[in-house]
C-alpha atoms as a PDB file:
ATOM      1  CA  UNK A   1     -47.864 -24.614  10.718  1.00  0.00           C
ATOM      2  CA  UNK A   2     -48.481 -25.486  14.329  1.00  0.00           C
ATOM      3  CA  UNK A   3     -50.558 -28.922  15.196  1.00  0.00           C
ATOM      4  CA  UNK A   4     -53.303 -29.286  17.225  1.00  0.00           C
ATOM      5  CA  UNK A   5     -52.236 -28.914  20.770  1.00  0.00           C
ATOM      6  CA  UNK A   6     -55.047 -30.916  22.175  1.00  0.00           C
ATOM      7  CA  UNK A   7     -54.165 -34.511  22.395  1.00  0.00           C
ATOM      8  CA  UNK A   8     -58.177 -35.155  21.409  1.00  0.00           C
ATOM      9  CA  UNK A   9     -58.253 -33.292  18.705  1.00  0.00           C
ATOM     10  CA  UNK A  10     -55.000 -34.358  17.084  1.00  0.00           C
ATOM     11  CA  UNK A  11     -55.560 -38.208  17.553  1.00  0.00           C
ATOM     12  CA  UNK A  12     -58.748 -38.163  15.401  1.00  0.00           C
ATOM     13  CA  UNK A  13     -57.147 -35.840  13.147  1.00  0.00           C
ATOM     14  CA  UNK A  14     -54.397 -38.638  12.744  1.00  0.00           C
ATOM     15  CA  UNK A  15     -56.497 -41.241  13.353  1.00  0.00           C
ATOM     16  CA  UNK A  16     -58.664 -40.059   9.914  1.00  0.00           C
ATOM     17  CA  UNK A  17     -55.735 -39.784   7.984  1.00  0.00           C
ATOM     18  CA  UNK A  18     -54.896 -36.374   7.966  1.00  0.00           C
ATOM     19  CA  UNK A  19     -52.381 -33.975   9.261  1.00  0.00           C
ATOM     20  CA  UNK A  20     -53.433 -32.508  12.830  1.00  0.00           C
ATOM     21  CA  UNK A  21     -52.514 -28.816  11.822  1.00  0.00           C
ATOM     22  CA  UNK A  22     -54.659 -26.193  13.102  1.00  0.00           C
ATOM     23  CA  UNK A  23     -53.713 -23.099  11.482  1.00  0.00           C
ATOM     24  CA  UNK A  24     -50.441 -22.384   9.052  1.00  0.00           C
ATOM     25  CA  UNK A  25     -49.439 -19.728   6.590  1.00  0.00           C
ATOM     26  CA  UNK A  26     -48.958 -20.088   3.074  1.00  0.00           C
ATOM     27  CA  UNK A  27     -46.429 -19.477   1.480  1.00  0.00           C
ATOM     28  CA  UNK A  28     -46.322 -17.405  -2.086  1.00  0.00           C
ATOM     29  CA  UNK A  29     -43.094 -18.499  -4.791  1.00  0.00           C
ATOM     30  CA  UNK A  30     -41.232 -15.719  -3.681  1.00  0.00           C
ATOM     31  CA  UNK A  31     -41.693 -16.668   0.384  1.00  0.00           C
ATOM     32  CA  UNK A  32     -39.789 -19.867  -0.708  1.00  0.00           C
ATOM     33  CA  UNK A  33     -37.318 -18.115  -2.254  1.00  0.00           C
ATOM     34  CA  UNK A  34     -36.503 -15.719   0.546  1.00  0.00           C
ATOM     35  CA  UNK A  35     -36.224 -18.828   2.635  1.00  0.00           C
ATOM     36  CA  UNK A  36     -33.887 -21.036   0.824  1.00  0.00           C
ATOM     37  CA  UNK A  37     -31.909 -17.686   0.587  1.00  0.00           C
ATOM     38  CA  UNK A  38     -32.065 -16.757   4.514  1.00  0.00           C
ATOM     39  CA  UNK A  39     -31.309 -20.415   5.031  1.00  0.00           C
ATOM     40  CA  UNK A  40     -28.426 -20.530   3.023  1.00  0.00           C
ATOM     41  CA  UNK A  41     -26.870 -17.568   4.409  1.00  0.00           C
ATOM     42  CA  UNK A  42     -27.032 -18.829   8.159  1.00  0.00           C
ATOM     43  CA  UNK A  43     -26.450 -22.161   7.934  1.00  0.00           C
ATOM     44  CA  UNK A  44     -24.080 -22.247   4.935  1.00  0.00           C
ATOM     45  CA  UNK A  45     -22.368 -18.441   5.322  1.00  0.00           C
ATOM     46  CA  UNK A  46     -22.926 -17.519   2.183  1.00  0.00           C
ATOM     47  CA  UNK A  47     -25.373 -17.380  -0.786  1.00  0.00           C
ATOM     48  CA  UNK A  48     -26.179 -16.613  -4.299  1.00  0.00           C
ATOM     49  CA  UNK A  49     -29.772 -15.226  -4.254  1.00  0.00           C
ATOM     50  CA  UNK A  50     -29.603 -14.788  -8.108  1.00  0.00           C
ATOM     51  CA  UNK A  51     -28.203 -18.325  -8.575  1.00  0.00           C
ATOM     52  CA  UNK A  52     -31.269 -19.233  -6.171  1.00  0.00           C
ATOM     53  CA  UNK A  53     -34.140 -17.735  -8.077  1.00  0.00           C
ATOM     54  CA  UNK A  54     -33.347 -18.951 -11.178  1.00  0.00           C
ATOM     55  CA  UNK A  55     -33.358 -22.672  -9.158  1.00  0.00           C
ATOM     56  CA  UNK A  56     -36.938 -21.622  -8.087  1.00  0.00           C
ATOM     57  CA  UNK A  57     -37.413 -20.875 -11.283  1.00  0.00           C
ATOM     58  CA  UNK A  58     -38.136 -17.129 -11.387  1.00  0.00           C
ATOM     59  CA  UNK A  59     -36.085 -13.938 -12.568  1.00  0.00           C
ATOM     60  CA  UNK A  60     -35.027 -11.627  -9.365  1.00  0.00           C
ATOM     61  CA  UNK A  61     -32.222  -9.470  -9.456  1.00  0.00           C
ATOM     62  CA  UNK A  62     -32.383  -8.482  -5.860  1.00  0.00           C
ATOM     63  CA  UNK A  63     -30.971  -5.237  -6.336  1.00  0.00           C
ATOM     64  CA  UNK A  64     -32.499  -3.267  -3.417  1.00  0.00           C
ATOM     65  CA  UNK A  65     -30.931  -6.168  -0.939  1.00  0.00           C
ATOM     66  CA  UNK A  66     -27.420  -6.546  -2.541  1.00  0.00           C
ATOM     67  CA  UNK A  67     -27.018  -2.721  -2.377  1.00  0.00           C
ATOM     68  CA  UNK A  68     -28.181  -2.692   0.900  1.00  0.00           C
ATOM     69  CA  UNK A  69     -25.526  -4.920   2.492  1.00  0.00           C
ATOM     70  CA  UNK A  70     -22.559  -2.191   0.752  1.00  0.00           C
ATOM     71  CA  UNK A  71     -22.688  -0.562   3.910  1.00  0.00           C
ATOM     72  CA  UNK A  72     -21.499  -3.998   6.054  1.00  0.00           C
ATOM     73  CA  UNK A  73     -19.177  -4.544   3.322  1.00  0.00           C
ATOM     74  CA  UNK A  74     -17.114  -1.684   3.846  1.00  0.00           C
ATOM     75  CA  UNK A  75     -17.542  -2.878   7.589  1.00  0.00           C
ATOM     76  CA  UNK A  76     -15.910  -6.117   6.550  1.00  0.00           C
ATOM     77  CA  UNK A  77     -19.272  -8.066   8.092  1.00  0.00           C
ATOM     78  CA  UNK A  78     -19.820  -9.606   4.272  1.00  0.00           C
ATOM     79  CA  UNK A  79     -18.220  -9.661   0.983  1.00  0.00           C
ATOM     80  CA  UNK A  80     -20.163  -9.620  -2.227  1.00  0.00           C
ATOM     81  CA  UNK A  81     -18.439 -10.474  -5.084  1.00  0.00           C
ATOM     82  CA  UNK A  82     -21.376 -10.642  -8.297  1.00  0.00           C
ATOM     83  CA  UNK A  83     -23.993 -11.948  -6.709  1.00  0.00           C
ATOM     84  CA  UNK A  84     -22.082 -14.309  -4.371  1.00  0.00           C
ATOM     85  CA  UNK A  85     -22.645 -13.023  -0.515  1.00  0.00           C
ATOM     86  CA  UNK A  86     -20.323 -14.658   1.956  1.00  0.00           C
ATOM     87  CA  UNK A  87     -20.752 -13.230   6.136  1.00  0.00           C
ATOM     88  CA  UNK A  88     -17.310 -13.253   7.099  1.00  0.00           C
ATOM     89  CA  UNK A  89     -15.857 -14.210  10.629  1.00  0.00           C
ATOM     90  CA  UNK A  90     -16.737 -10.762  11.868  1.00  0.00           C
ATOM     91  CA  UNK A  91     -20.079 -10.607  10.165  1.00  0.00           C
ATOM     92  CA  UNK A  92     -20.879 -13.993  11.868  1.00  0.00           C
ATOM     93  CA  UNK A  93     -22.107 -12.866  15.058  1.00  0.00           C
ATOM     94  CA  UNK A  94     -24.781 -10.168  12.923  1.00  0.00           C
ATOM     95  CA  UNK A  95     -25.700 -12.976  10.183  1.00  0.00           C
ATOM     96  CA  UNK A  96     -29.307 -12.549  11.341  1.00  0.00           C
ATOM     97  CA  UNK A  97     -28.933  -8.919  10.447  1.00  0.00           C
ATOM     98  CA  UNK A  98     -27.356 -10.001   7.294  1.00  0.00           C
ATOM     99  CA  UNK A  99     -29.985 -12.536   6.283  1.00  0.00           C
ATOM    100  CA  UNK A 100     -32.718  -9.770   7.500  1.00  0.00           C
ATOM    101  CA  UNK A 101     -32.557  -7.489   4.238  1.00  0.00           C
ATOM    102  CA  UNK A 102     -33.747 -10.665   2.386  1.00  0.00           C
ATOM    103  CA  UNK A 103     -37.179 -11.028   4.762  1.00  0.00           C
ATOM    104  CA  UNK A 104     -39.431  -8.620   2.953  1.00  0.00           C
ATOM    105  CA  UNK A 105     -42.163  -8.911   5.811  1.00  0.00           C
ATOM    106  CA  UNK A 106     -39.375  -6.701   7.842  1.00  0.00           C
ATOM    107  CA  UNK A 107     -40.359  -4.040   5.807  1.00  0.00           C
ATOM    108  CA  UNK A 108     -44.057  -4.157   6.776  1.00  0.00           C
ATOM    109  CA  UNK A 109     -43.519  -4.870  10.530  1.00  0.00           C
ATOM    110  CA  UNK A 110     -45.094  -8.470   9.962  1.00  0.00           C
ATOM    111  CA  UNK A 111     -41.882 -10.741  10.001  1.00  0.00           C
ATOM    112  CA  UNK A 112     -42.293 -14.537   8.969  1.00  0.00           C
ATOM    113  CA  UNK A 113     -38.299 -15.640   8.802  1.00  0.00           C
ATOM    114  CA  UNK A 114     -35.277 -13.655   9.807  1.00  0.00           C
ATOM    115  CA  UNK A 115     -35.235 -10.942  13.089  1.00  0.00           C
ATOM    116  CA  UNK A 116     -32.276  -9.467  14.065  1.00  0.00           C
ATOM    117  CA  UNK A 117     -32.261  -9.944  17.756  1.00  0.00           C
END
């Protein structure tokens, strides 16, 4: 979401009781998901996106993603044992890249979390 930017428009805003946003994206179930995943892989090293979707709730396998980090785990970036990923010391430097296969806008050129720099 990004706030009003004019200092005008965003004291009435708050002034009326309401939150000074301007514009914002929503955000479907599985957005949230992909989030708590991405999030959990670069700030905690490792995730369990199954484990994670059934939190949220909802029944993803994430079978295209988990095969598509096999090639950086015979490059020793991750290790995925079931459906535990864990970026290892030298995947830490490419966790973006890592976290990237879970950002489904990537495949549509319209990003909303992760880029790989």
């Amino acid at each position: 979401m990004q706030n009003e930017t004019a200092l005008g428009g965003w004291s009435r805003a708050i002034r009326a009781g309401r939150f000074a946003v301007v514009r914002g994206i929503e955000l479907s179930a599985d957005d949230r998901l992909r989030r708590a995943v991405i999030e959990r892989l670069m700030c905690g090293l490792e995730a369990d996106p199954v484990a994670k979707a059934a939190d949220f709730g909802l029944d993803e396998t994430f079978a295209p993603e988990l095969a598509a980090l096999e090639p950086m785990a015979a490059n020793g970036l991750v290790t995925v044992t079931g459906n535990r990923i864990h970026i290892t010391a030298e995947g830490r430097p490419l966790m973006r890249t890592v976290a990237a296969v879970f950002d489904r806008y990537l495949e549509t050129g319209a990003a909303r979390h992760s880029r790989a720099v």
